[in-house]
C-alpha atoms as a PDB file:
ATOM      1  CA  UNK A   1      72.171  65.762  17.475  1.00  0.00           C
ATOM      2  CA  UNK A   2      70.765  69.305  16.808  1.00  0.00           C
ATOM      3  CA  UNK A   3      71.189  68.489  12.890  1.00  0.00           C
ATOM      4  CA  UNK A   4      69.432  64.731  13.007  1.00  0.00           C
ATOM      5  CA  UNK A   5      66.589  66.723  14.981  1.00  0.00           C
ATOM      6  CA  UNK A   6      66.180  69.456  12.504  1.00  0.00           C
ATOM      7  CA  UNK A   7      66.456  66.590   9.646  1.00  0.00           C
ATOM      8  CA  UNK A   8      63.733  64.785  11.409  1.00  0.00           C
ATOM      9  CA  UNK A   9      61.019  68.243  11.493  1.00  0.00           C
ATOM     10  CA  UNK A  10      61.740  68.996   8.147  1.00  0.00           C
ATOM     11  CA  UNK A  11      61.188  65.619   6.732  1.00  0.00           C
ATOM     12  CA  UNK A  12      57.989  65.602   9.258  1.00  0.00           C
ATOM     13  CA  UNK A  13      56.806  68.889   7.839  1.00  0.00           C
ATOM     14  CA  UNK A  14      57.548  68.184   3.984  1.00  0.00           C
ATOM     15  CA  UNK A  15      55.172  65.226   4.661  1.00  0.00           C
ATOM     16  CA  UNK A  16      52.347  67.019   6.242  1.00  0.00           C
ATOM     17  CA  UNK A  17      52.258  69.755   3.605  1.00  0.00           C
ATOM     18  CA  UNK A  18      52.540  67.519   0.375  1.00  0.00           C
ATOM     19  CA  UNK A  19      49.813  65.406   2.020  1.00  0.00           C
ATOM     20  CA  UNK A  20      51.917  62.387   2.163  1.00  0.00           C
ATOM     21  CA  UNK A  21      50.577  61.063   5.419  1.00  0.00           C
ATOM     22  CA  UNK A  22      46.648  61.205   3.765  1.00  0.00           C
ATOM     23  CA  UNK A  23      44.353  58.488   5.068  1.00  0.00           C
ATOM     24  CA  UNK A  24      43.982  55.511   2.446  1.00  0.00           C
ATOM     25  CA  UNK A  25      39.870  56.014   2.272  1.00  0.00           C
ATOM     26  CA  UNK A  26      40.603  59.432   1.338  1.00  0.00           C
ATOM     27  CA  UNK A  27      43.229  58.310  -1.254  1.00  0.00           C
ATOM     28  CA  UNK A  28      41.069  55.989  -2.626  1.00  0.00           C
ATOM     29  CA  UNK A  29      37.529  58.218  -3.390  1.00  0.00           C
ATOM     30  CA  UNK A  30      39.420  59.824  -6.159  1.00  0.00           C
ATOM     31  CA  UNK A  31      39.743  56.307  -7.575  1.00  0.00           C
ATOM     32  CA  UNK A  32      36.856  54.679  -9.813  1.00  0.00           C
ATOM     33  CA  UNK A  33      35.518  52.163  -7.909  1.00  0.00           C
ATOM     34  CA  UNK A  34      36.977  48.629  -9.075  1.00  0.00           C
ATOM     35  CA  UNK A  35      34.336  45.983 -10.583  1.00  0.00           C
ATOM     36  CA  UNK A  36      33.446  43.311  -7.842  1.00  0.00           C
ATOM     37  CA  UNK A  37      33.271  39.531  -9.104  1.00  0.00           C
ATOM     38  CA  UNK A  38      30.146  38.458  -9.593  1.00  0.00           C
ATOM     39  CA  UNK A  39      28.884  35.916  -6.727  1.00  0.00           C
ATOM     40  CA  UNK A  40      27.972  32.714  -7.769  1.00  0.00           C
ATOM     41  CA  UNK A  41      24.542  31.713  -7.150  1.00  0.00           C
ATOM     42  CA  UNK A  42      24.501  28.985  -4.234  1.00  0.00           C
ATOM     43  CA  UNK A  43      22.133  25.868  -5.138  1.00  0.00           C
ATOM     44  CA  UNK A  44      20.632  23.797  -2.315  1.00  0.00           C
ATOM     45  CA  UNK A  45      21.512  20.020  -1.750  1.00  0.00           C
ATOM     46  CA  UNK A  46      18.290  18.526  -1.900  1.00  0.00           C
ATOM     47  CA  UNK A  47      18.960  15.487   0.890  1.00  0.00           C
ATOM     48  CA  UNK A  48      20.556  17.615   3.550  1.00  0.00           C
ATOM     49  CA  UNK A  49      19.023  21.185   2.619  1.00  0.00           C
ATOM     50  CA  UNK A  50      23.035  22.050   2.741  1.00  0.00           C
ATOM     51  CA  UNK A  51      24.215  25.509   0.310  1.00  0.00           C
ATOM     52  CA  UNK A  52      26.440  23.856  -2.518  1.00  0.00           C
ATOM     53  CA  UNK A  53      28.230  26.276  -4.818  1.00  0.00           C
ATOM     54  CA  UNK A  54      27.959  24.669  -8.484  1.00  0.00           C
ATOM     55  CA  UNK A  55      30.462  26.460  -9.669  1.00  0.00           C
ATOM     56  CA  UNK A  56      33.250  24.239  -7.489  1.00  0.00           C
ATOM     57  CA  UNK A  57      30.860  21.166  -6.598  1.00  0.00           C
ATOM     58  CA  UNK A  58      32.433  18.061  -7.337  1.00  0.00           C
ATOM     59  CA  UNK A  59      29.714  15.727  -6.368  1.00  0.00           C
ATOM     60  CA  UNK A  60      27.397  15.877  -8.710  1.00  0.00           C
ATOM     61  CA  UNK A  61      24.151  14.234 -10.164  1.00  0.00           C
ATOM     62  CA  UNK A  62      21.873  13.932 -13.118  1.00  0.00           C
ATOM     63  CA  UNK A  63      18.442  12.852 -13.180  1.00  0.00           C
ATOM     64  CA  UNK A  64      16.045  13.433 -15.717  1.00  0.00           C
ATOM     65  CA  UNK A  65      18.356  16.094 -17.942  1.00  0.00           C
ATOM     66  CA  UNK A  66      18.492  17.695 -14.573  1.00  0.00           C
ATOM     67  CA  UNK A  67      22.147  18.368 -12.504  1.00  0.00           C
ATOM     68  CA  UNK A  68      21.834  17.866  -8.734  1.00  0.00           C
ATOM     69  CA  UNK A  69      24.889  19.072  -6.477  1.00  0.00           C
ATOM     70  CA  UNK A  70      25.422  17.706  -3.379  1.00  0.00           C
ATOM     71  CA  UNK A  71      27.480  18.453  -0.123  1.00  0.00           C
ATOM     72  CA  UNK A  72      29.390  14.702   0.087  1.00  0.00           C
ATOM     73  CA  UNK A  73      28.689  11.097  -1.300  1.00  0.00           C
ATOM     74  CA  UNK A  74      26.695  10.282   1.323  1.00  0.00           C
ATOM     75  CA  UNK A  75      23.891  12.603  -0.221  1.00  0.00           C
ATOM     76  CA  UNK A  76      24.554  11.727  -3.409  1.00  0.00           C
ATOM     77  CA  UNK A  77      24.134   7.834  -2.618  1.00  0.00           C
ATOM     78  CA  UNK A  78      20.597   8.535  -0.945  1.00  0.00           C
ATOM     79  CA  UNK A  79      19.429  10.560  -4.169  1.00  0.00           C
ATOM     80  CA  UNK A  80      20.388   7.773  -6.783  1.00  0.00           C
ATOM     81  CA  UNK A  81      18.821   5.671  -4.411  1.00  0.00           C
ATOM     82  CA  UNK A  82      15.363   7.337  -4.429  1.00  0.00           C
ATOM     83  CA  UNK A  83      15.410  10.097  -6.433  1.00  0.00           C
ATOM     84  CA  UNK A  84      11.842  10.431  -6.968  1.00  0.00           C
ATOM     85  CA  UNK A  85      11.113  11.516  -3.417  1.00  0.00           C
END
């Protein structure tokens, strides 16, 4: 028991001088900071005023060389309907 406890402090104490147990934060300011992706830019819907990110939208409109995204069918239906409004 006396040996498993002096195995245990030593390992303990290796770890604590080498600086094994540092905190990640500190670990990771002596790294470059990594690039974050770029966001996409959010377009509105323009029935329901809803946020609509083009870069996934799969509901989707042209009118006049212009794209229009929109949140569900139901939005897209009331554009092509009147889409001079």
């Amino acid at each position: 028991m006396r040996k498993l406890t002096a195995l245990i402090v030593l390992f303990l104490t290796i770890g604590l001088v080498c600086g094994c147990g540092e905190k990640k934060e500190e670990a990771a300011a002596d790294k470059p900071a990594e690039a974050k992706p770029a966001e996409t830019q959010m377009v509105k819907d323009v029935i329901c005023n809803m946020d609509v990110d083009p870069s996934t939208a799969t509901i989707i409109s042209e009118y006049e060389g212009k794209k229009y995204y929109f949140c569900s069918e139901q939005c897209k239906e009331e554009f092509e309907a009147n889409p001079v409004q």
